[in-house]
C-alpha atoms as a PDB file:
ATOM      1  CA  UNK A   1     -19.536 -17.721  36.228  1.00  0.00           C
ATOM      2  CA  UNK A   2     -18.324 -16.518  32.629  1.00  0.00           C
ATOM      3  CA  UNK A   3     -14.559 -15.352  32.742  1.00  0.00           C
ATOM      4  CA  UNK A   4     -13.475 -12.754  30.036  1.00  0.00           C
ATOM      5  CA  UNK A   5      -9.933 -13.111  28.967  1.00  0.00           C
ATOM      6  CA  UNK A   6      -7.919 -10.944  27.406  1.00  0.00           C
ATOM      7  CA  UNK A   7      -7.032 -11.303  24.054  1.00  0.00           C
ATOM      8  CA  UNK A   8      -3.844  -9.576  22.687  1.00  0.00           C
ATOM      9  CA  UNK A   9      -3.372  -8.513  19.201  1.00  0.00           C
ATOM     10  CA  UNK A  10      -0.139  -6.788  17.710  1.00  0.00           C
ATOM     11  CA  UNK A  11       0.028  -6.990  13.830  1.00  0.00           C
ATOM     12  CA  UNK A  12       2.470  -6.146  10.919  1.00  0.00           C
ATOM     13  CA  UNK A  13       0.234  -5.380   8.036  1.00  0.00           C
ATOM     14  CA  UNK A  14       1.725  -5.799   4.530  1.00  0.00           C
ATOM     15  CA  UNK A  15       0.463  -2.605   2.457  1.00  0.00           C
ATOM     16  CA  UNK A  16       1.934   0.049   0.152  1.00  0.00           C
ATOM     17  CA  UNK A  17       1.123   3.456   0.645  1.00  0.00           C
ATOM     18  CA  UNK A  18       2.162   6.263  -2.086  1.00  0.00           C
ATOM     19  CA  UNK A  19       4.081   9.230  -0.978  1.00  0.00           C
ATOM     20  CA  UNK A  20       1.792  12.455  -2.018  1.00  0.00           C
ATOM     21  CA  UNK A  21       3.256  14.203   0.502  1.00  0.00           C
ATOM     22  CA  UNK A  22      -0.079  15.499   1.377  1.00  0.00           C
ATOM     23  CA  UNK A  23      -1.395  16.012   4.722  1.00  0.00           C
ATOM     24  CA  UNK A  24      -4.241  13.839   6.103  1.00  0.00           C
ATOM     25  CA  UNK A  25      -6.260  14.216   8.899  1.00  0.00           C
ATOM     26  CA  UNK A  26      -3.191  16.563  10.542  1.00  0.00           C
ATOM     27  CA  UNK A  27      -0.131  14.389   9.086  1.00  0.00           C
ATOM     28  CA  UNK A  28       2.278  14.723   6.605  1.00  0.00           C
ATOM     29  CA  UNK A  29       3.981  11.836   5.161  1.00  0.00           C
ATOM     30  CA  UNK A  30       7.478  12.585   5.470  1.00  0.00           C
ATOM     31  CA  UNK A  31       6.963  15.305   8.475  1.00  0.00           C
ATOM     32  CA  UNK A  32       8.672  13.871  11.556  1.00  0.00           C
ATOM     33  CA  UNK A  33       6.876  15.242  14.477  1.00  0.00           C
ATOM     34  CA  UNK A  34       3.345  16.242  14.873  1.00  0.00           C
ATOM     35  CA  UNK A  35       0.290  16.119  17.370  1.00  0.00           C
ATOM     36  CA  UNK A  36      -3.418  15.043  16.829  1.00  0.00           C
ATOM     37  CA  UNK A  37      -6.354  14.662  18.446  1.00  0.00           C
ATOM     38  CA  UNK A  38      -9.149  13.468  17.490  1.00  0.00           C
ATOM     39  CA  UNK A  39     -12.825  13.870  18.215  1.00  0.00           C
ATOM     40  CA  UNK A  40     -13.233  11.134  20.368  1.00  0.00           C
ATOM     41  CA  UNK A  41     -10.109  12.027  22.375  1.00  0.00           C
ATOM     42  CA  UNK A  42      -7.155   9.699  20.829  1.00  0.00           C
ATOM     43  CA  UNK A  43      -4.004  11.803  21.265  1.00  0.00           C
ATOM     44  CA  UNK A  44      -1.474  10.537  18.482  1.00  0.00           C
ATOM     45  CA  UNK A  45       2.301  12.013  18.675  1.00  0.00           C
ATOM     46  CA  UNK A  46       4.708  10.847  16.221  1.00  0.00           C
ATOM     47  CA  UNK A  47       8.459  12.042  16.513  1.00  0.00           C
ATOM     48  CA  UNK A  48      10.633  10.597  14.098  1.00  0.00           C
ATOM     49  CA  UNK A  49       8.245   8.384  12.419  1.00  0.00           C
ATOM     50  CA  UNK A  50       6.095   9.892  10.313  1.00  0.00           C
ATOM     51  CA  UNK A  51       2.335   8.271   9.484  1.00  0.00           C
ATOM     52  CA  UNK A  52      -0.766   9.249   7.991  1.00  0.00           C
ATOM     53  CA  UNK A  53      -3.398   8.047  10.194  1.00  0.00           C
ATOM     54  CA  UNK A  54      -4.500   7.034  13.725  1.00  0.00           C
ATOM     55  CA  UNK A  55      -8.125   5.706  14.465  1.00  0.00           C
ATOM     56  CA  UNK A  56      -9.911   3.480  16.916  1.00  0.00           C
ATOM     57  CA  UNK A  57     -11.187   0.334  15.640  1.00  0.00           C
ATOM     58  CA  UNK A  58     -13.937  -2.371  17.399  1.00  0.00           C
ATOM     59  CA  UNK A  59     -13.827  -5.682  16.083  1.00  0.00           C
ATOM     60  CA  UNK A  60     -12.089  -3.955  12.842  1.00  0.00           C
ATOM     61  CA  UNK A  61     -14.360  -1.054  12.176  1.00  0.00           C
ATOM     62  CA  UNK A  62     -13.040   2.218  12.322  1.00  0.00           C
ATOM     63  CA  UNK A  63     -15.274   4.006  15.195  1.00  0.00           C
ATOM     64  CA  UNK A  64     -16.712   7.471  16.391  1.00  0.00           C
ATOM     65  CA  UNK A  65     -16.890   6.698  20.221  1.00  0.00           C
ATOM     66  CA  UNK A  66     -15.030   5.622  23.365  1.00  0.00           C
ATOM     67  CA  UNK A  67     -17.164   3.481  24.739  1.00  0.00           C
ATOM     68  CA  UNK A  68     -16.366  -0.637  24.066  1.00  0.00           C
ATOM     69  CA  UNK A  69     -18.531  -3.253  25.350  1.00  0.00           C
ATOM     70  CA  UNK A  70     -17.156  -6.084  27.638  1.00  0.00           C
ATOM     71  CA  UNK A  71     -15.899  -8.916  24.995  1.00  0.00           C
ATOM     72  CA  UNK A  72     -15.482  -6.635  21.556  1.00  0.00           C
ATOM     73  CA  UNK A  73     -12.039  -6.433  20.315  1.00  0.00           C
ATOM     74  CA  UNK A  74     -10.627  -2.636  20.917  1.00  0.00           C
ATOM     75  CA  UNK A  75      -7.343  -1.543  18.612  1.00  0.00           C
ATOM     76  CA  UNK A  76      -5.374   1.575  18.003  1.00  0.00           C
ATOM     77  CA  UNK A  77      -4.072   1.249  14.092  1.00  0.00           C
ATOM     78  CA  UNK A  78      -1.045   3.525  12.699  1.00  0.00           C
ATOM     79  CA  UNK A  79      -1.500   4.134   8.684  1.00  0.00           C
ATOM     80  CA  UNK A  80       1.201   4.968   6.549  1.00  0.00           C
ATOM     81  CA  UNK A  81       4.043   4.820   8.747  1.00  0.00           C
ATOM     82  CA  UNK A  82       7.588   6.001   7.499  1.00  0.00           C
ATOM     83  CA  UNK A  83      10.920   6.509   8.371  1.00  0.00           C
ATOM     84  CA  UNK A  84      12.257   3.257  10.407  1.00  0.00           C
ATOM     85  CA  UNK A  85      15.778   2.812  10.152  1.00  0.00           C
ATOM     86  CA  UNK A  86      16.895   0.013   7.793  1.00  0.00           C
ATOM     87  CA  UNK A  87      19.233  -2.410   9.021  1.00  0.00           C
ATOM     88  CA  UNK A  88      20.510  -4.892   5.988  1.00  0.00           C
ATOM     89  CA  UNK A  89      16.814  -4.261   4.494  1.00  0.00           C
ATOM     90  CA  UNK A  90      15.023  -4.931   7.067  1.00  0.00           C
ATOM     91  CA  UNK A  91      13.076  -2.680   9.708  1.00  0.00           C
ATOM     92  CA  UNK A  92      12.714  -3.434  13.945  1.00  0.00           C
ATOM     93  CA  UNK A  93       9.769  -1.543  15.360  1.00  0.00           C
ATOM     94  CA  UNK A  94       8.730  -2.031  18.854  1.00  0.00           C
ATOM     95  CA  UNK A  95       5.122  -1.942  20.112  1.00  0.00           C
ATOM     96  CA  UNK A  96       4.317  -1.792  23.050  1.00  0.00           C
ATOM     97  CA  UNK A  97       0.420  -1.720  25.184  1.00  0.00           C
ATOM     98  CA  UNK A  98      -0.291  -0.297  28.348  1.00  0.00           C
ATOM     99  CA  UNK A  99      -3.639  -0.141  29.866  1.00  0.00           C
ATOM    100  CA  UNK A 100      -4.306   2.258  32.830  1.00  0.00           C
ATOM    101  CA  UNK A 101      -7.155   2.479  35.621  1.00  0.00           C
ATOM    102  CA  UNK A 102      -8.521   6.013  36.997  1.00  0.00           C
ATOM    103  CA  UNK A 103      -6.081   6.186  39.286  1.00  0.00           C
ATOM    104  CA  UNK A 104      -3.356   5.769  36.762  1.00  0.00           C
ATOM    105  CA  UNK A 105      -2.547   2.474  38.137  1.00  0.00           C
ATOM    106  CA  UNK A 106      -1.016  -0.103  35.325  1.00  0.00           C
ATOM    107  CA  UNK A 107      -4.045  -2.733  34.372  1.00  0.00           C
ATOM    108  CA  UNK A 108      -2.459  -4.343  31.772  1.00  0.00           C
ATOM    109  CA  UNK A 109       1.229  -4.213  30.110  1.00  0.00           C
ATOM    110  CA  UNK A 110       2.732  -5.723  27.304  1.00  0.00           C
ATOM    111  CA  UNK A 111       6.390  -4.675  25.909  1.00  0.00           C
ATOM    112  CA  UNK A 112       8.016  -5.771  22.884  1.00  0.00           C
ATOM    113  CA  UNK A 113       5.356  -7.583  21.195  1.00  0.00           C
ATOM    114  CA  UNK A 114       6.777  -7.494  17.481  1.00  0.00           C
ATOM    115  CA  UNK A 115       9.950  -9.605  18.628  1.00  0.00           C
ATOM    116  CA  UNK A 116      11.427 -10.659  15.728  1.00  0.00           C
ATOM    117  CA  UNK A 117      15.483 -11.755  14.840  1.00  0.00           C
ATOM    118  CA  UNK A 118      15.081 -11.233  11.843  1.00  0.00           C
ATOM    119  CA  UNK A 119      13.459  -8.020  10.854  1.00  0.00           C
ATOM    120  CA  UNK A 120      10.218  -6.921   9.101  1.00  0.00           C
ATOM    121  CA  UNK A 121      10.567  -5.744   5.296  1.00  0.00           C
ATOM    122  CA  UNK A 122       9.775  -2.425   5.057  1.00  0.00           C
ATOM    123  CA  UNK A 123       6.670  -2.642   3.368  1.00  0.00           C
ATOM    124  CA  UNK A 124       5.059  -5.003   5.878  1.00  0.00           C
ATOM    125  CA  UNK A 125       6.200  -1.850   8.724  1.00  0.00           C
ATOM    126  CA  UNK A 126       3.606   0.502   6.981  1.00  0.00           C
ATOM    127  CA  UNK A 127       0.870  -0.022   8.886  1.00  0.00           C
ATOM    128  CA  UNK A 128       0.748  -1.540  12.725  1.00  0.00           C
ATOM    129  CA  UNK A 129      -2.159  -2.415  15.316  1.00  0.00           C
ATOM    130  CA  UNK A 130      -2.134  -2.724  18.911  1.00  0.00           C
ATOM    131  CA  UNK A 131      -5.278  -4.394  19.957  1.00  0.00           C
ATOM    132  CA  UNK A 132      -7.439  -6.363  22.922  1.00  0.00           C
ATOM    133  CA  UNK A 133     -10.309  -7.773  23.759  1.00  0.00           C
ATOM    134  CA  UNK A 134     -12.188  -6.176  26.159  1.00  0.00           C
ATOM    135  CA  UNK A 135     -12.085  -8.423  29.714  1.00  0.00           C
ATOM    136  CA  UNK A 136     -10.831  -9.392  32.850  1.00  0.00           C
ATOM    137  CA  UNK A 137      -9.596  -7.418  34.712  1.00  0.00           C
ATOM    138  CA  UNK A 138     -10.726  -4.634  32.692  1.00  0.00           C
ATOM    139  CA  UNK A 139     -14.633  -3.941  34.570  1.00  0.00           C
ATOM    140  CA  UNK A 140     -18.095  -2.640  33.448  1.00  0.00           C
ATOM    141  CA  UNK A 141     -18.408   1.103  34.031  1.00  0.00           C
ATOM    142  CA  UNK A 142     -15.163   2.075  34.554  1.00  0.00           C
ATOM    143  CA  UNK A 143     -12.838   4.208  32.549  1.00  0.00           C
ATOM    144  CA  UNK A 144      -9.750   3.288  31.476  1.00  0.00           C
ATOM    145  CA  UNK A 145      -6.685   4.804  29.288  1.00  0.00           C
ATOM    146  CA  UNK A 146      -5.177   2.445  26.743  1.00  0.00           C
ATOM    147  CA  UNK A 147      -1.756   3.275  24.983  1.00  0.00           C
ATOM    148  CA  UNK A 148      -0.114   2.258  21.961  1.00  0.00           C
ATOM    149  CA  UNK A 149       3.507   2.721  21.113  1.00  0.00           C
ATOM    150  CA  UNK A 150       5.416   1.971  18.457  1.00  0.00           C
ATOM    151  CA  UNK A 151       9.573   2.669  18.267  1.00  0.00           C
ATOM    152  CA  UNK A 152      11.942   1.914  16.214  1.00  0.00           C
ATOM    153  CA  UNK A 153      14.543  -0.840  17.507  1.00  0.00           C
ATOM    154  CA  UNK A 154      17.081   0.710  15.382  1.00  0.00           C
ATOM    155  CA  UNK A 155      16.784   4.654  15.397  1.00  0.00           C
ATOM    156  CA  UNK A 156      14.981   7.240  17.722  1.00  0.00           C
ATOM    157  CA  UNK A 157      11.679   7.338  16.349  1.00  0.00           C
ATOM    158  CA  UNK A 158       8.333   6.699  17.574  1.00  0.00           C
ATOM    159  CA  UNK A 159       4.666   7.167  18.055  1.00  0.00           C
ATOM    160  CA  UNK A 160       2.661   7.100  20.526  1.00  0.00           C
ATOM    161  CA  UNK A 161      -1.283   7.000  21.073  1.00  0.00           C
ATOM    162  CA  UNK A 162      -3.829   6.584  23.487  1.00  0.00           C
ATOM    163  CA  UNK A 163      -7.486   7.105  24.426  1.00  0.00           C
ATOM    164  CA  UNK A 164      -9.970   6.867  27.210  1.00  0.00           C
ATOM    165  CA  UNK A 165     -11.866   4.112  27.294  1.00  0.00           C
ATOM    166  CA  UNK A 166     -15.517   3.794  28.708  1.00  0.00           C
ATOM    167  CA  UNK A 167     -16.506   0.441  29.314  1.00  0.00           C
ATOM    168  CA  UNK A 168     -19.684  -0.408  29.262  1.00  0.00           C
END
């Protein structure tokens, strides 16, 4: 009998993004604290942290549904994050993933999973990813919530999102 494992993902993506201080799809760069929700039901609040965008990806295409398929690789992504607090040039955030059953039961947790001594320079902070592949003990049919958060080591800030999941 086939097995499917888990496969955890947490990435520090080196990109610029400009400051227009325009809003996009219900942030502000530069605004601190705001709510959004999108059509497929990912709740994103930032407070402290400002960003630009939240989606869902599958295998690293930005998608328009809930519903992931046993095996595919599911991820929350954070664009255009500002605001860490800079320690000797360097940023600490913290991202964390947390998968829940119906019952609100924890499935899956992972804490800290951008552990670094050293720091990340800002500009690699801009945009992060939690992400997993969709397995054991995750099951067919069943609904779960998955939730993303990202703080700052150093200040107060932090986002946090998270969407139901229908497994199929």
């Amino acid at each position: 009998m086939k097995q499917n494992i888990i496969i955890l993902v947490a990435s520090v993506i080196l990109t610029s993004c400009g400051n227009n201080n325009t809003t996009e799809k219900g942030f502000s760069v530069g605004f601190n604290k705001g709510v959004k929700v999108s059509s497929i039901g990912l709740k994103t609040v930032n407070s402290g942290l400002s960003l630009t965008d939240s989606y869902l990806t599958v295998e690293g295409v930005k998608i328009e549904s809930n519903e992931v398929q046993i095996g595919k690789k599911v991820a929350i992504v954070f664009e255009g994050i500002e605001g860490f607090k800079e320690k000797n040039g360097k940023v600490f955030p913290a991202l964390n993933i947390v998968v829940l059953d119906a019952a609100n039961k924890v499935v899956i947790s992972y804490d800290d999973l951008l552990k670094s001594e050293t720091g990340y320079n800002v500009k690699d902070a801009t945009v992060l990813t939690g992400a997993l592949t969709i397995g054991d003990p995750l099951k067919q049919r069943q609904n779960y919530t998955l939730t993303v958060s990202v703080g700052d080591k150093e200040g107060e800030g932090s986002i946090l999102g998270n969407v139901t999941l229908k497994i199929k």
